[in-house]
Protein backbone atom coordinates (compact mmCIF):
# COMPACT_ATOMS: atom_id res chain seq x y z
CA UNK A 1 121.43 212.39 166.66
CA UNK A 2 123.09 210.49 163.99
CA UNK A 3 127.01 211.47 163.41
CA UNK A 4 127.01 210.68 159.33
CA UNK A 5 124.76 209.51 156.89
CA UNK A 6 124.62 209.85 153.17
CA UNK A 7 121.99 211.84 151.24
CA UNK A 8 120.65 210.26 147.90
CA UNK A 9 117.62 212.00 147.52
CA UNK A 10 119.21 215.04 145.92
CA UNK A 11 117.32 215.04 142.12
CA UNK A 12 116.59 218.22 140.35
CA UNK A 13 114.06 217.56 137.10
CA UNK A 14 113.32 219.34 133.93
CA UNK A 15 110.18 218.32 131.58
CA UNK A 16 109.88 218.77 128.04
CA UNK A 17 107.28 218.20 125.68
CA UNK A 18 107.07 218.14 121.97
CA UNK A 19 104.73 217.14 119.00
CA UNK A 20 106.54 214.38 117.52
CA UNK A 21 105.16 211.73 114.25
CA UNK A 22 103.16 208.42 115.21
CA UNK A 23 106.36 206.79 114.36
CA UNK A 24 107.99 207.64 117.39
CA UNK A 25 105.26 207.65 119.68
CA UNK A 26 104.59 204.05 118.46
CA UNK A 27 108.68 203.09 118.82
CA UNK A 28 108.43 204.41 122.69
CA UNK A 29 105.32 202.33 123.42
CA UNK A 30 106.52 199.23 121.44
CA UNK A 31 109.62 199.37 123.71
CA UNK A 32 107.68 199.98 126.82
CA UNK A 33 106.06 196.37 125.70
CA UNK A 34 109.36 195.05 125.78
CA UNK A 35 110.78 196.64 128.84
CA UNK A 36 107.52 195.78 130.65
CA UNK A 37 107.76 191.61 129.61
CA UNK A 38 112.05 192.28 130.76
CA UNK A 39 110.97 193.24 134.06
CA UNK A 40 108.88 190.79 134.87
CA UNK A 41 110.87 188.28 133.83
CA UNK A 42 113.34 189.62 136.10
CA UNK A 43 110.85 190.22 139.17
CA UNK A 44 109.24 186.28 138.61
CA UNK A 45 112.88 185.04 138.59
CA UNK A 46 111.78 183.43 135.00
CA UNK A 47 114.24 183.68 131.78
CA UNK A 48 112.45 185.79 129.15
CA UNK A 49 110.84 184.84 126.19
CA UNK A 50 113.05 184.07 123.14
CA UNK A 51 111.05 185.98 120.66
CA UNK A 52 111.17 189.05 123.01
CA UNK A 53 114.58 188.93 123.16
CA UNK A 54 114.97 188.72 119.27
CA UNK A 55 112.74 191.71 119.02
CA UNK A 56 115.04 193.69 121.47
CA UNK A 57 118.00 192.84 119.45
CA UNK A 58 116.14 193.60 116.10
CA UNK A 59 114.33 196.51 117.31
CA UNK A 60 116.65 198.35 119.98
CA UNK A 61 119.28 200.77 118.38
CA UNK A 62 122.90 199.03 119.80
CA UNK A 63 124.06 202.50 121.10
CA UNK A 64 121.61 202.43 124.24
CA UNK A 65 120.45 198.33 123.59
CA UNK A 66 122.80 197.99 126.55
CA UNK A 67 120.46 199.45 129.33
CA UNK A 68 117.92 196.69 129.29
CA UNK A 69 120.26 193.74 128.87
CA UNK A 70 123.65 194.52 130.18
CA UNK A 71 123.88 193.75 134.22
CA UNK A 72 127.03 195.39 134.70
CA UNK A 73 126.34 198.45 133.12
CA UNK A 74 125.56 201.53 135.77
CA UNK A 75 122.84 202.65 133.96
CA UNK A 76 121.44 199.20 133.97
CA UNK A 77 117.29 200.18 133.78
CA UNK A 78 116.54 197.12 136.04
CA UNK A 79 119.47 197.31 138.66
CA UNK A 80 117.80 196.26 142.45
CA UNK A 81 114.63 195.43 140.67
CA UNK A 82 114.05 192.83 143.10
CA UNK A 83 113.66 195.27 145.76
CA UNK A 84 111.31 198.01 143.72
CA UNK A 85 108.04 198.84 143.81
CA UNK A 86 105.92 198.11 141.37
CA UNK A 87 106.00 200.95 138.67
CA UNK A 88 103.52 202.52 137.36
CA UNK A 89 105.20 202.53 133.83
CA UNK A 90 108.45 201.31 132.57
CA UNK A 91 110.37 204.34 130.54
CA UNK A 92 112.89 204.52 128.29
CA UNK A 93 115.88 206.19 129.90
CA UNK A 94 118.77 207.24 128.32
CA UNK A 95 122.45 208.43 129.58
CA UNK A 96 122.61 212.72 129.54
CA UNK A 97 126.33 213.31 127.84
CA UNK A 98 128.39 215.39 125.91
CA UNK A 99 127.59 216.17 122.68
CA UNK A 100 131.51 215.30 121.98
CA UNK A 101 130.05 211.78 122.65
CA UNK A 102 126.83 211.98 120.93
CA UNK A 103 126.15 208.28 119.43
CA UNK A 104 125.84 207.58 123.39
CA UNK A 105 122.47 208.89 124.53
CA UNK A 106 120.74 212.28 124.81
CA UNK A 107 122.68 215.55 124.86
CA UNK A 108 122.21 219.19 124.39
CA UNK A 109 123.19 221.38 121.50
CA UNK A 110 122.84 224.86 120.11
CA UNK A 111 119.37 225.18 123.13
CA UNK A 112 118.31 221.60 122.11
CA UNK A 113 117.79 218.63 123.82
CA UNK A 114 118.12 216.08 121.26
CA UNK A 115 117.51 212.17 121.59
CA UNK A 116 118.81 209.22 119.80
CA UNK A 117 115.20 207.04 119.35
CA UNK A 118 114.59 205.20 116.42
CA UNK A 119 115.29 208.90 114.89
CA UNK A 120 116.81 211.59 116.05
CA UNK A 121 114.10 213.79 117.79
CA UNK A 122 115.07 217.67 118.74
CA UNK A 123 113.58 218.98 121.45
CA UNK A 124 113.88 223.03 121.93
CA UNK A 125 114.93 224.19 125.77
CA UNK A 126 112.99 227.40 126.42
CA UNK A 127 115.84 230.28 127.27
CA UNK A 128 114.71 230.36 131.43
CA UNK A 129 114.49 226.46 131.58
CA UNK A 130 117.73 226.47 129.79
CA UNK A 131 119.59 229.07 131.92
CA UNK A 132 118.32 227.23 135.25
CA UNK A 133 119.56 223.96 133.33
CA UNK A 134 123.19 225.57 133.23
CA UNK A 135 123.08 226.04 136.56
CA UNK A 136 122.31 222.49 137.94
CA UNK A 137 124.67 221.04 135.72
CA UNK A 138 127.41 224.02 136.95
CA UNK A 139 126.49 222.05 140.33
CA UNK A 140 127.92 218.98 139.38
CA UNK A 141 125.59 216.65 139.88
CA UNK A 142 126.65 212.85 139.95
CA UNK A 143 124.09 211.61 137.41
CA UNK A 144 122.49 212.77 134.73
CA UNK A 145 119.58 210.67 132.82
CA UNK A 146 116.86 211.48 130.51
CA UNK A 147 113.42 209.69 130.44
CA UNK A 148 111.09 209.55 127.63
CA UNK A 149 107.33 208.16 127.35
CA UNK A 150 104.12 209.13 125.97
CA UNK A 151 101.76 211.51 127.30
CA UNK A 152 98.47 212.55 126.40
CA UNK A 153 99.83 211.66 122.37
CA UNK A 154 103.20 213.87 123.06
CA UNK A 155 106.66 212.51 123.32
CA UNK A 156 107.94 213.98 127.43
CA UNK A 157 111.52 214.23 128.28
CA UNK A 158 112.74 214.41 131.62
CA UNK A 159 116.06 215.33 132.34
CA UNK A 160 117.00 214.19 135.43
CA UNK A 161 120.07 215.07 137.52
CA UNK A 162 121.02 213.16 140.96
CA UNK A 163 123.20 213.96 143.58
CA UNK A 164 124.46 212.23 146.44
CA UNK A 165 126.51 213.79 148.73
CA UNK A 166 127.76 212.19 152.65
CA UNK A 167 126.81 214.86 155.48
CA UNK A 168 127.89 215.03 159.31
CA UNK A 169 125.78 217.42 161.76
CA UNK A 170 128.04 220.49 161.78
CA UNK A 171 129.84 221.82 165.24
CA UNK A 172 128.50 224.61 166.55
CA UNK A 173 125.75 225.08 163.61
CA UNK A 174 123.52 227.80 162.46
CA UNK A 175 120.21 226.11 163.17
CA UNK A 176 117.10 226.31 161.26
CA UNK A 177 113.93 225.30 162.03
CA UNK A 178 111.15 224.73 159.70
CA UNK A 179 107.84 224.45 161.28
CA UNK A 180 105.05 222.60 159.27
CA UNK A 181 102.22 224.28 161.27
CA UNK A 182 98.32 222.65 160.05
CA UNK A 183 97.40 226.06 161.08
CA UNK A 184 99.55 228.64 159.81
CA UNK A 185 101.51 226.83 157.04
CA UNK A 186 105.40 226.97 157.26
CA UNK A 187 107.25 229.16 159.98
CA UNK A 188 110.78 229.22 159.81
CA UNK A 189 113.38 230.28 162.39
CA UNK A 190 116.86 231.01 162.06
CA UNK A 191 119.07 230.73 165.75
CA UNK A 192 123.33 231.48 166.12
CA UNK A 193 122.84 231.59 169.86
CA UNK A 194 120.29 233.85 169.53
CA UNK A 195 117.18 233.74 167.08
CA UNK A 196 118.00 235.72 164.13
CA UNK A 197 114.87 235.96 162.40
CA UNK A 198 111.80 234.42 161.96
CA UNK A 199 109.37 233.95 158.05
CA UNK A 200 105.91 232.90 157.59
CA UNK A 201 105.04 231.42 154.20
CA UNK A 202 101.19 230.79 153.86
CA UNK A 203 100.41 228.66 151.10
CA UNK A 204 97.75 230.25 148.54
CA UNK A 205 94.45 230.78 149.05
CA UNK A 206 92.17 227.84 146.86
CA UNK A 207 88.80 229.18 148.12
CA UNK A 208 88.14 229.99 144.26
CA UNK A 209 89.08 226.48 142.73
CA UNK A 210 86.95 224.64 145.72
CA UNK A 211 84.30 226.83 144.29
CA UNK A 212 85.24 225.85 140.99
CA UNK A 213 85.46 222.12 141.81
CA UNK A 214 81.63 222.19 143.61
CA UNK A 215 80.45 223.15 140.56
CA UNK A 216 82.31 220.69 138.36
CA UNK A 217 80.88 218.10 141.06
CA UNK A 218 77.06 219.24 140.64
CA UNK A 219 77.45 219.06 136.60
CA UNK A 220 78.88 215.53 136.80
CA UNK A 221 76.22 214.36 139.09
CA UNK A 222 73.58 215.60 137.36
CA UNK A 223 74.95 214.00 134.39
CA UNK A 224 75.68 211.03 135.24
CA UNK A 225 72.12 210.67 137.19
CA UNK A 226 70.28 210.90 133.76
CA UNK A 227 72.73 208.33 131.92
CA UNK A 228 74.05 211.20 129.69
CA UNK A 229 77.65 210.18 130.58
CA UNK A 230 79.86 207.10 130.37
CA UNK A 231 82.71 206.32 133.51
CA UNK A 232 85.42 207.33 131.07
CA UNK A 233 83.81 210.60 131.18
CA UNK A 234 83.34 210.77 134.82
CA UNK A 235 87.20 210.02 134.98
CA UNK A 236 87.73 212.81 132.91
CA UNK A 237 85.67 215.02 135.24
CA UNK A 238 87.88 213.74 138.11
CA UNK A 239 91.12 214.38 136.62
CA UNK A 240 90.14 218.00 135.68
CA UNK A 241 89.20 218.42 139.53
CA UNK A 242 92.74 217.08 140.11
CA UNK A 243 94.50 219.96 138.27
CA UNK A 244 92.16 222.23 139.38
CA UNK A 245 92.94 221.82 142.79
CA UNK A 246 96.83 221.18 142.44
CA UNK A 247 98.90 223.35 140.05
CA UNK A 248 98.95 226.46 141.97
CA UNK A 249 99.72 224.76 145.30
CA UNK A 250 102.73 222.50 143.17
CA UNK A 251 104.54 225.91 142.00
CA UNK A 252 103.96 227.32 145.13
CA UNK A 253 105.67 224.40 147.30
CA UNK A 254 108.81 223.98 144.62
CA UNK A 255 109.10 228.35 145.21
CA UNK A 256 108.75 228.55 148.63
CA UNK A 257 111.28 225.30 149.23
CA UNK A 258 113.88 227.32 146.51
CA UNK A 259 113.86 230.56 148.32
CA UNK A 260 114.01 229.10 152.16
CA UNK A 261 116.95 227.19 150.97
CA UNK A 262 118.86 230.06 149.01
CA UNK A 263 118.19 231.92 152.64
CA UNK A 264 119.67 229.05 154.66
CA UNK A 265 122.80 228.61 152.72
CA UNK A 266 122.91 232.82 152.27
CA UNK A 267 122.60 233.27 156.19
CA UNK A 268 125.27 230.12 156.81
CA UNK A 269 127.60 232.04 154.90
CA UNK A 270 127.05 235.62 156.25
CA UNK A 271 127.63 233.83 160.02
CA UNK A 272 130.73 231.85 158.62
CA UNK A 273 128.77 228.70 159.47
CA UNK A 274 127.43 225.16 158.18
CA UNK A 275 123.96 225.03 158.74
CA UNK A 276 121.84 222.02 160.25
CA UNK A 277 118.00 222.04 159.35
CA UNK A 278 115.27 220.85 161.84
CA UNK A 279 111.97 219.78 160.24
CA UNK A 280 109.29 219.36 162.20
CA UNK A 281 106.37 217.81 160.90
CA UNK A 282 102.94 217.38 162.87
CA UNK A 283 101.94 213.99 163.99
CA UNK A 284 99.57 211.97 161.87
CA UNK A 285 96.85 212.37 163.95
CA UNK A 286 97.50 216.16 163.76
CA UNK A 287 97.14 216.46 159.62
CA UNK A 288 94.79 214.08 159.18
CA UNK A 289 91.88 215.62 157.46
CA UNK A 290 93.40 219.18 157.68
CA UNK A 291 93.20 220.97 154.19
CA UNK A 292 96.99 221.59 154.84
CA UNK A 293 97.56 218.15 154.86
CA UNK A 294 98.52 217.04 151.23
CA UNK A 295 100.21 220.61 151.13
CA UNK A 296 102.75 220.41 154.27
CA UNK A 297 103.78 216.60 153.42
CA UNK A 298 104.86 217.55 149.84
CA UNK A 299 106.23 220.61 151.31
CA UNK A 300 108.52 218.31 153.43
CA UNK A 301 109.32 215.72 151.30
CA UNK A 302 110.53 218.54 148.32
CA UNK A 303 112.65 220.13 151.16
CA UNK A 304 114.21 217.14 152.57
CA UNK A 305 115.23 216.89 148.62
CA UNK A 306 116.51 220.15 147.91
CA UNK A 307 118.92 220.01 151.03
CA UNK A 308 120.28 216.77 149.96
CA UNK A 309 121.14 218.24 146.34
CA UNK A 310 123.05 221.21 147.81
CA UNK A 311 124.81 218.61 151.05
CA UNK A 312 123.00 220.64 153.66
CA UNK A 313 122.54 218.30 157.19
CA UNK A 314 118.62 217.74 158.05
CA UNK A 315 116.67 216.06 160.47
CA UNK A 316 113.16 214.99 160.27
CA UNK A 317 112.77 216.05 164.39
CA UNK A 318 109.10 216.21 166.29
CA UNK A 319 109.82 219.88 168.46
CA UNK A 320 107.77 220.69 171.31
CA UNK A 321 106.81 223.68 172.86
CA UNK A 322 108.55 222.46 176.06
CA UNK A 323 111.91 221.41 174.43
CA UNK A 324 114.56 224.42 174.71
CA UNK A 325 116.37 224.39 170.93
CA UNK A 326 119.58 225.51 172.38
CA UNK A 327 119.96 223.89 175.35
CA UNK A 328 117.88 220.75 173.99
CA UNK A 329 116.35 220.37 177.32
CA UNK A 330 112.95 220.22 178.63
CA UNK A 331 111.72 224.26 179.65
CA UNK A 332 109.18 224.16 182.38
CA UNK A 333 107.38 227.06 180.30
């Protein structure tokens, strides 16, 4: 086992929408034009285009200019950008500070998020999202961004807060082990020498939206057999089969990963111990074509996150039925 590493994945993220005028909406895709040609340039190794440039410096307010041409700067939108992916959109992203320092970026004031674009845009924070808010930023995170783009004719705001904390696996630990089980869902055990206790979490039941997705199938079909439909409509079709099948299961994973780690850090503090958190995930060949799969793999992925955020050591750590977790032997039961 590893002896230190450092956890970067720790992000917590709030979304916003609002009805804003065209006049934003077309600012935020005009820059995204921009920011697109900038990263390319970048990617390609190539200098950019001279009349790009003048349109940055013409069109880009000075008090956040800096993010797409400035190197140095932390915020820097294309920092690595050699080493990225490609994205699937370029954003704008702006610093989150203090409305003391305002004429900076986005900040929040009176239960509004409000952002410097080619206007000033106010964005209300409903009271819950705002009170969990508070509490993220009581956590100190190390960064805090917002990013804004164009969705289905709305302006969305992210606010996005990052953490990265350096972790060592704890001496004489409470140990937790989360079991991503195809069959069952997620079993988790909780062992200080002995095991404490043991949850099940099933994830919910979509027997009603597969029945609701059949039947969104058969109507598309049968459309699209007698030419009544166009392919943009068939995507449409596919994308309401998408949220169909996916919003419950979302709210459930981010719930489920909340309250198993408010238990974990609750339980290390009732022992007077730091935890350490096992994860065992099935092999590939295990998941594949399960309807758990998409489920447990977000699952893991939004825990590994959550621990990171709060400093909490985990392992990603295939567990047998043979392998004693104490002893970390092989049992011959």
């Amino acid at each position: 086992m590893s002896q230190r590493k450092v956890e970067e994945g720790g992000f917590r993220i709030l979304t916003l929408e609002a009805n804003v005028d065209r006049e934003v909406i077309e600012f935020i895709r005009q820059y995204q034009v921009l920011a697109s040609h900038l990263y390319w340039a970048k990617r390609l190794g190539i200098q950019p285009s001279d009349a790009v440039m003048q349109r940055v410096k013409e069109g880009i307010k000075s008090y956040w200019r800096w993010q797409i041409i400035n190197e140095k700067d932390p915020i820097y939108l294309f920092k690595g950008i050699e080493k990225t992916p490609m994205p699937y959109s370029v954003v704008l992203k702006l610093p989150l500070v203090d409305a003391l320092h305002e004429n900076k970026g986005a900040f929040i004031r009176d239960g509004k998020l409000v952002l410097r674009l080619n206007k000033k845009v106010e964005i209300t924070i409903p009271p819950r999202a705002l009170e969990w808010l508070n509490k993220r930023l009581a956590e100190k995170p190390d960064r805090k961004t917002v990013r804004v783009f164009e969705r289905g004719g709305k302006l969305v705001a992210q606010i996005v807060l990052h953490k990265k904390n350096e972790v060592v696996p704890p001496k004489n630990p409470l140990l937790v082990v989360v079991d991503l089980n195809s069959s069952h869902g997620i079993v988790v055990h909780y062992w200080d020498g002995k095991l404490i206790k043991t949850e099940k979490y099933r994830p919910p039941n979509r027997a009603g939206g597969w029945i609701t997705v059949k039947r969104l199938m058969e109507i598309r079909d049968n459309l699209y057999n007698q030419g009544c439909i166009t392919q943009a409509q068939i995507n449409k079709y596919s994308a309401i089969i998408r949220r169909t099948l996916s919003g419950s299961v979302k709210s459930w994973v981010q719930q489920t990963v909340d309250r198993i780690v408010m238990r974990v850090r609750r339980i290390a503090r009732r022992h007077g111990k730091d935890p350490l958190v096992l994860i065992d995930i099935p092999d590939d060949e295990g998941l594949r074509g399960t309807r758990l799969q998409r489920t447990l793999l977000s699952f893991a992925k939004h825990l590994e996150n959550i621990l990171s955020w709060y400093g909490i050591y985990w392992e990603e750590k295939r567990l047998y039925s043979t392998i004693c977790l104490i002893a970390g032997g092989v049992s011959s039961g």
